[in-house]
Protein backbone atom coordinates (compact mmCIF):
# COMPACT_ATOMS: atom_id res chain seq x y z
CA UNK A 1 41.23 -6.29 35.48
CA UNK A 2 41.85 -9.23 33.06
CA UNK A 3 38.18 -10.35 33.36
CA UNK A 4 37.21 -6.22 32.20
CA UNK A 5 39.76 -6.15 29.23
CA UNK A 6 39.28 -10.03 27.98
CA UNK A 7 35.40 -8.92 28.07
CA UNK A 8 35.75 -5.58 26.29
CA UNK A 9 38.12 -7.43 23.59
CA UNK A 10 35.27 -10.27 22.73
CA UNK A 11 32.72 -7.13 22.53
CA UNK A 12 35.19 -5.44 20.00
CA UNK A 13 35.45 -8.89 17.97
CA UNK A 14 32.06 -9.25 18.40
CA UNK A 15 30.66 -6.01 16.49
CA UNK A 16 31.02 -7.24 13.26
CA UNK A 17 30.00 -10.18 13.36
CA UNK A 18 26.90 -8.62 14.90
CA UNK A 19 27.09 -6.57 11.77
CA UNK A 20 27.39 -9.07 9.55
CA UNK A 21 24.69 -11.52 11.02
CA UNK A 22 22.05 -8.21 10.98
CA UNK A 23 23.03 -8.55 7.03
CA UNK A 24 22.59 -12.10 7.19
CA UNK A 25 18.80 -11.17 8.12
CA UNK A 26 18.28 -8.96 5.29
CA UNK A 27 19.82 -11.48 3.00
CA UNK A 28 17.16 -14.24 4.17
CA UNK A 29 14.40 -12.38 5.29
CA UNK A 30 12.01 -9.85 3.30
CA UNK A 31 15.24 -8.70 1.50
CA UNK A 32 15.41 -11.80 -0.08
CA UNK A 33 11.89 -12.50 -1.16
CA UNK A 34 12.24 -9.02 -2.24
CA UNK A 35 14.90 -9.94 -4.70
CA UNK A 36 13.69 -13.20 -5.58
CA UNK A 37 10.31 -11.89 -6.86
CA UNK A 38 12.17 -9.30 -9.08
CA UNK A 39 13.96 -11.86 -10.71
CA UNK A 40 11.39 -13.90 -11.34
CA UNK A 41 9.26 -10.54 -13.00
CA UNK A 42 12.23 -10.23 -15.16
CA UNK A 43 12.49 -14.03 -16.27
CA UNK A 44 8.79 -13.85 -16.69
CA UNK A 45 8.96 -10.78 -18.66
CA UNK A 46 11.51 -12.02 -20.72
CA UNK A 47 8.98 -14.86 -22.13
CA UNK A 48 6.23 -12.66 -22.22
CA UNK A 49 4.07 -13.43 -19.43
CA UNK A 50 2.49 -10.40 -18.63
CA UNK A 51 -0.02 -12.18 -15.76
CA UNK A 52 3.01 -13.33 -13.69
CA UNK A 53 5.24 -10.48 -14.63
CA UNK A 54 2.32 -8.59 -12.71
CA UNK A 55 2.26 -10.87 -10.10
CA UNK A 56 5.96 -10.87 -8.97
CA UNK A 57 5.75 -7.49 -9.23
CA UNK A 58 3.31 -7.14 -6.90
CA UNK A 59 4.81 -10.29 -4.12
CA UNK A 60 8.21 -7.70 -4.78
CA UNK A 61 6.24 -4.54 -3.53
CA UNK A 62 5.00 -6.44 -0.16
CA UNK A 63 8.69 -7.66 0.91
CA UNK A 64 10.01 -4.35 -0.38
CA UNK A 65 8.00 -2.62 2.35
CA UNK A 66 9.39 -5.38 4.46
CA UNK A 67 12.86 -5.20 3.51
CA UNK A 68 12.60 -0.93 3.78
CA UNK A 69 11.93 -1.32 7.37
CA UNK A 70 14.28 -4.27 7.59
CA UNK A 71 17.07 -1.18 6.02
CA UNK A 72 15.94 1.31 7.97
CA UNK A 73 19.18 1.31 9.99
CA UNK A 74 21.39 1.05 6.68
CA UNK A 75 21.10 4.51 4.58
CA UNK A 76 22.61 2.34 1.89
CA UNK A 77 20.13 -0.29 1.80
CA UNK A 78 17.47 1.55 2.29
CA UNK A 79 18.11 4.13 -1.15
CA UNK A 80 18.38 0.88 -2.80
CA UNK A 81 15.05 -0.67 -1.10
CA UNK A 82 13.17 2.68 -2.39
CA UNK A 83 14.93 2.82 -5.58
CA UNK A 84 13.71 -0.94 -6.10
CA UNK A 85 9.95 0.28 -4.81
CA UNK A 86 9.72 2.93 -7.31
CA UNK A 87 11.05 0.44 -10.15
CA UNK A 88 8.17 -2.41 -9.10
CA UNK A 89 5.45 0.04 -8.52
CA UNK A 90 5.95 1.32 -12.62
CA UNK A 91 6.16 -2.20 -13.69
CA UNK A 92 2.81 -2.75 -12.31
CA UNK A 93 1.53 0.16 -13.88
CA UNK A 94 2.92 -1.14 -16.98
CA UNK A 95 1.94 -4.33 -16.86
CA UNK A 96 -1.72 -3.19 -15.89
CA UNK A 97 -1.39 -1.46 -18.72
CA UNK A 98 -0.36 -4.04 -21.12
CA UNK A 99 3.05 -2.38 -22.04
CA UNK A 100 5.40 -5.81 -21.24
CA UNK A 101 8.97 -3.90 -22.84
CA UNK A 102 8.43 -1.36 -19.80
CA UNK A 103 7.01 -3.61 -17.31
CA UNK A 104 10.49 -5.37 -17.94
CA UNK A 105 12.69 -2.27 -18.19
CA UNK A 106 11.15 -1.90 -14.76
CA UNK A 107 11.61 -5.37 -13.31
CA UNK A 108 14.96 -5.23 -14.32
CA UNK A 109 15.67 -1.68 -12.41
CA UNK A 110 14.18 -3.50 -9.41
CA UNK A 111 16.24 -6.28 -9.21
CA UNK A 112 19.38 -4.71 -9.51
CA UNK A 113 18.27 -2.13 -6.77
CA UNK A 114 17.28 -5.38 -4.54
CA UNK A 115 20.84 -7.05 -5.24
CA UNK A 116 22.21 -3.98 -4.25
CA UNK A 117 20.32 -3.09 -1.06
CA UNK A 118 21.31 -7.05 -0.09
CA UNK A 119 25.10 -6.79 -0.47
């Protein structure tokens, strides 16, 4: 009987770490790359590199698809994974399209999405 309840006390300490490891994940996996990209659209966009803005834009959209089925267990994280999709896929338009202020405006949308699907 001691053996049952000490073993169903670890399991109940155990589920959040579990949880918290599983965020771990997203925080180093596509999640991550997802949210490093953005930031590096925005820093790019900031100087006025429309190339590389475009670039990191597109690098975010692959680990965003990632990171969505990465979140697909977390209704949180996954609004703010498509939230951060939408964001990316208009600042490639933009940037395609030579309009840099937007592509930014865009960029910037996505990373704060990303951040917030992450935390």
């Amino acid at each position: 009987m001691k053996k049952m309840i000490l073993g169903l006390a670890i399991a109940i300490m155990a589920s959040p770490l579990a949880y918290a490891m599983e965020g771990m994940e997203m925080a180093e996996g596509h999640c991550a790359e997802m949210e490093k990209h953005a930031e590096e659209a925005v820093e790019h966009g900031k100087a006025g590199h429309m190339d590389v803005i475009k670039k990191h834009a597109e690098a975010m959209l692959e680990h965003a698809q990632g990171c969505e089925k990465d979140s697909a267990s977390k209704a949180a994280a996954l609004e703010h994974v498509k939230a951060a999709i939408k964001h990316e896929q208009e600042a490639v338009e933009h940037a395609n399209a030579g309009h840099l202020d937007v592509a930014l405006k865009h960029a910037e949308g996505a990373l704060k999405e990303a951040k917030a699907a992450i935390e």
